[in-house]
C-alpha atoms as a PDB file:
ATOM      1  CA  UNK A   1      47.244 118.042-124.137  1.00  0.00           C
ATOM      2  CA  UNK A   2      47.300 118.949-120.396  1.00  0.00           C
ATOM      3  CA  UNK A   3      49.802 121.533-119.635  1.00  0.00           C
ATOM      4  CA  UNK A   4      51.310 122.151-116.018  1.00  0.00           C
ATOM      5  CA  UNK A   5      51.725 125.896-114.898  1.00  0.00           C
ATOM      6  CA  UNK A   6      53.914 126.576-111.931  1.00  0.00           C
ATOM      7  CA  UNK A   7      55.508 129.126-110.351  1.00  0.00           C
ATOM      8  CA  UNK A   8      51.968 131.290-110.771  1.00  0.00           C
ATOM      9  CA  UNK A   9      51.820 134.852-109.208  1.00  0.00           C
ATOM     10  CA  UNK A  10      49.048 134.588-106.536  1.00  0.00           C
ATOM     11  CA  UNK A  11      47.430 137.261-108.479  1.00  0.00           C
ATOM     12  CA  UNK A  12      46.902 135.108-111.755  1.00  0.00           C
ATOM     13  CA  UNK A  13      43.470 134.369-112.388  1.00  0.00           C
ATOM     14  CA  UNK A  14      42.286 131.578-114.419  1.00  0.00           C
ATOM     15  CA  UNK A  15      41.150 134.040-117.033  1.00  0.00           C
ATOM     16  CA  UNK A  16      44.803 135.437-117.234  1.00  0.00           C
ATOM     17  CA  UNK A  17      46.050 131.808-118.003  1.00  0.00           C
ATOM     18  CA  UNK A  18      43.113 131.118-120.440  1.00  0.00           C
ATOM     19  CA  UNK A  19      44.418 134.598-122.166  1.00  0.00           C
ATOM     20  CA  UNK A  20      47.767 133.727-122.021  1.00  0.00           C
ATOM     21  CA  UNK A  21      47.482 130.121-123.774  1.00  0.00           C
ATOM     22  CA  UNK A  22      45.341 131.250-126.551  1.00  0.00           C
ATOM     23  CA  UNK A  23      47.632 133.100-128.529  1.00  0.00           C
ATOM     24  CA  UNK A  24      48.923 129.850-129.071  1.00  0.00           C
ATOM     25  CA  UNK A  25      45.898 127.910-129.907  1.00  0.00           C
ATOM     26  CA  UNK A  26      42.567 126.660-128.596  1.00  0.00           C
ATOM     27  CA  UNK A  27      41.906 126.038-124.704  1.00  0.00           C
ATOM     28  CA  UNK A  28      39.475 123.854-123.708  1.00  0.00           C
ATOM     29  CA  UNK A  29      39.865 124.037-120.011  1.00  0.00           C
ATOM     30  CA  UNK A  30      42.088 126.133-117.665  1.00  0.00           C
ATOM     31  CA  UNK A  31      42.565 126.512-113.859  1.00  0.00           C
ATOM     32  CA  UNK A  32      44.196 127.478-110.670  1.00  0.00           C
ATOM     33  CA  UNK A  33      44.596 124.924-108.326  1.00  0.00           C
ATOM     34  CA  UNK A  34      43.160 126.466-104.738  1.00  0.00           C
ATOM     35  CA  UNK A  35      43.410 125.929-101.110  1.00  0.00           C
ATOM     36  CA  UNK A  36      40.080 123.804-100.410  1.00  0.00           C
ATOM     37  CA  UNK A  37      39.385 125.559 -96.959  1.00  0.00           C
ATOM     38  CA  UNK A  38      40.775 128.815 -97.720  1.00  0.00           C
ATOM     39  CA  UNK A  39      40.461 128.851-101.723  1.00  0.00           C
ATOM     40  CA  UNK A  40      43.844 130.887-102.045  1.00  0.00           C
ATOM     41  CA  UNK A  41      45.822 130.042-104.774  1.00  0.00           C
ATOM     42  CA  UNK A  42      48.558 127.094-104.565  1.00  0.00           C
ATOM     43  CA  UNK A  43      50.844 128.828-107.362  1.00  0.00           C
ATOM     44  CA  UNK A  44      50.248 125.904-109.666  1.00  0.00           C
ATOM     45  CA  UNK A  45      47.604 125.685-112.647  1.00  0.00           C
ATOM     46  CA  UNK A  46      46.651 123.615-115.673  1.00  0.00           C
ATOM     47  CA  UNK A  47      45.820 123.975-119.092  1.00  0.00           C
ATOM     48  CA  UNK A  48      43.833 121.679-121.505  1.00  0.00           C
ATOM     49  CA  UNK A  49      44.921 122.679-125.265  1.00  0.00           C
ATOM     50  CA  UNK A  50      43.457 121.172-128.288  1.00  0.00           C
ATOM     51  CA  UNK A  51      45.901 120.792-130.540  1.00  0.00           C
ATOM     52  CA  UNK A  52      49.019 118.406-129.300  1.00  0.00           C
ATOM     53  CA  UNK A  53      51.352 120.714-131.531  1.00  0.00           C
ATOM     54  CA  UNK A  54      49.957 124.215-130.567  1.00  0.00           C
ATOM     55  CA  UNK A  55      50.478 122.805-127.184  1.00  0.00           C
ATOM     56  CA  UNK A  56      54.198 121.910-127.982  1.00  0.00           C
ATOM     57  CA  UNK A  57      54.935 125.552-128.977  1.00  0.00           C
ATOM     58  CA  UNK A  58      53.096 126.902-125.925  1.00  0.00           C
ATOM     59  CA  UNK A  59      55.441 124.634-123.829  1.00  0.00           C
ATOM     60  CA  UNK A  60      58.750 125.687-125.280  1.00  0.00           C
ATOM     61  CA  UNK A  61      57.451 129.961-125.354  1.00  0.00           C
ATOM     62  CA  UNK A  62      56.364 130.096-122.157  1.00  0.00           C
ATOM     63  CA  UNK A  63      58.845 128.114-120.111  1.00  0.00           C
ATOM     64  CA  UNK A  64      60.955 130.518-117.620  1.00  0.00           C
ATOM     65  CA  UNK A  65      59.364 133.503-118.753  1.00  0.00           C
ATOM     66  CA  UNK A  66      58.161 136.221-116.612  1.00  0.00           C
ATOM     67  CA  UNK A  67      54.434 136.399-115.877  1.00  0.00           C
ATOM     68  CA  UNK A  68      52.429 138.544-113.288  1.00  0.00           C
ATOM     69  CA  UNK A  69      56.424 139.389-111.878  1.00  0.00           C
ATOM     70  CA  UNK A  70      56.601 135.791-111.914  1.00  0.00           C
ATOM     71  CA  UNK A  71      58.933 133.434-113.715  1.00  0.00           C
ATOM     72  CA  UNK A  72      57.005 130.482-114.914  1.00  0.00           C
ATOM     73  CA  UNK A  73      58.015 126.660-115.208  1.00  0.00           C
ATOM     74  CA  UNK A  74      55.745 125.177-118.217  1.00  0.00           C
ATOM     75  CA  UNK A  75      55.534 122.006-119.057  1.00  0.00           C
ATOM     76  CA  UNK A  76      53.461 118.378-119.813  1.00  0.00           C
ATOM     77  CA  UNK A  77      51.589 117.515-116.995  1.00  0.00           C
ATOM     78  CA  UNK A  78      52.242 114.008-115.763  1.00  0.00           C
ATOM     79  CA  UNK A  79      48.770 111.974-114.944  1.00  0.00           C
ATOM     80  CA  UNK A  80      48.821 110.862-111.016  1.00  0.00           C
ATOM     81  CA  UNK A  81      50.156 107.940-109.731  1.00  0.00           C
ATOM     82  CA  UNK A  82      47.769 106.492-107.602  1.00  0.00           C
ATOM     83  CA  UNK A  83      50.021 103.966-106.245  1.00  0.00           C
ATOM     84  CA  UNK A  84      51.606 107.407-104.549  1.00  0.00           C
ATOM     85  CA  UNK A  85      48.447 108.761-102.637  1.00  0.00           C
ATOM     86  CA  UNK A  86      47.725 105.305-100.847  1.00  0.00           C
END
């Protein structure tokens, strides 16, 4: 499951997310989503989890809790609508 990670300190590092989401479960995949010319941080991230339920629980603990000085908003992350960017 793809998990959405806002709110992110712009010290976070993908590593501290990685970190973070594993003590809920397996993570295939995690990162920050940077500037393209400057490659600062846009306070947002994702997660790719393994397991749907491990996911679920990772969701509902880490929702509006303080991270990095940081309070986060967790949740599913919602595929693009392409229709949108056109």
């Amino acid at each position: 499951m793809d998990i959405y990670i806002g709110n992110l300190a712009w010290k976070a590092k993908r590593q501290d997310l990685k970190d973070l989401f594993e003590h809920f479960g397996p993570v295939e995949k995690a990162f920050i989503v940077r500037d393209k010319r400057t490659r600062k941080s846009k306070g947002y991230g994702f997660v790719k989890m393994e397991d749907p339920e491990a996911a679920e629980v990772a969701i509902n603990a880490l929702n509006n809790t303080l991270f990095l000085e940081r309070e986060l908003i967790v949740n599913e992350a919602k595929p693009r609508d392409h229709d949108e960017e056109e």
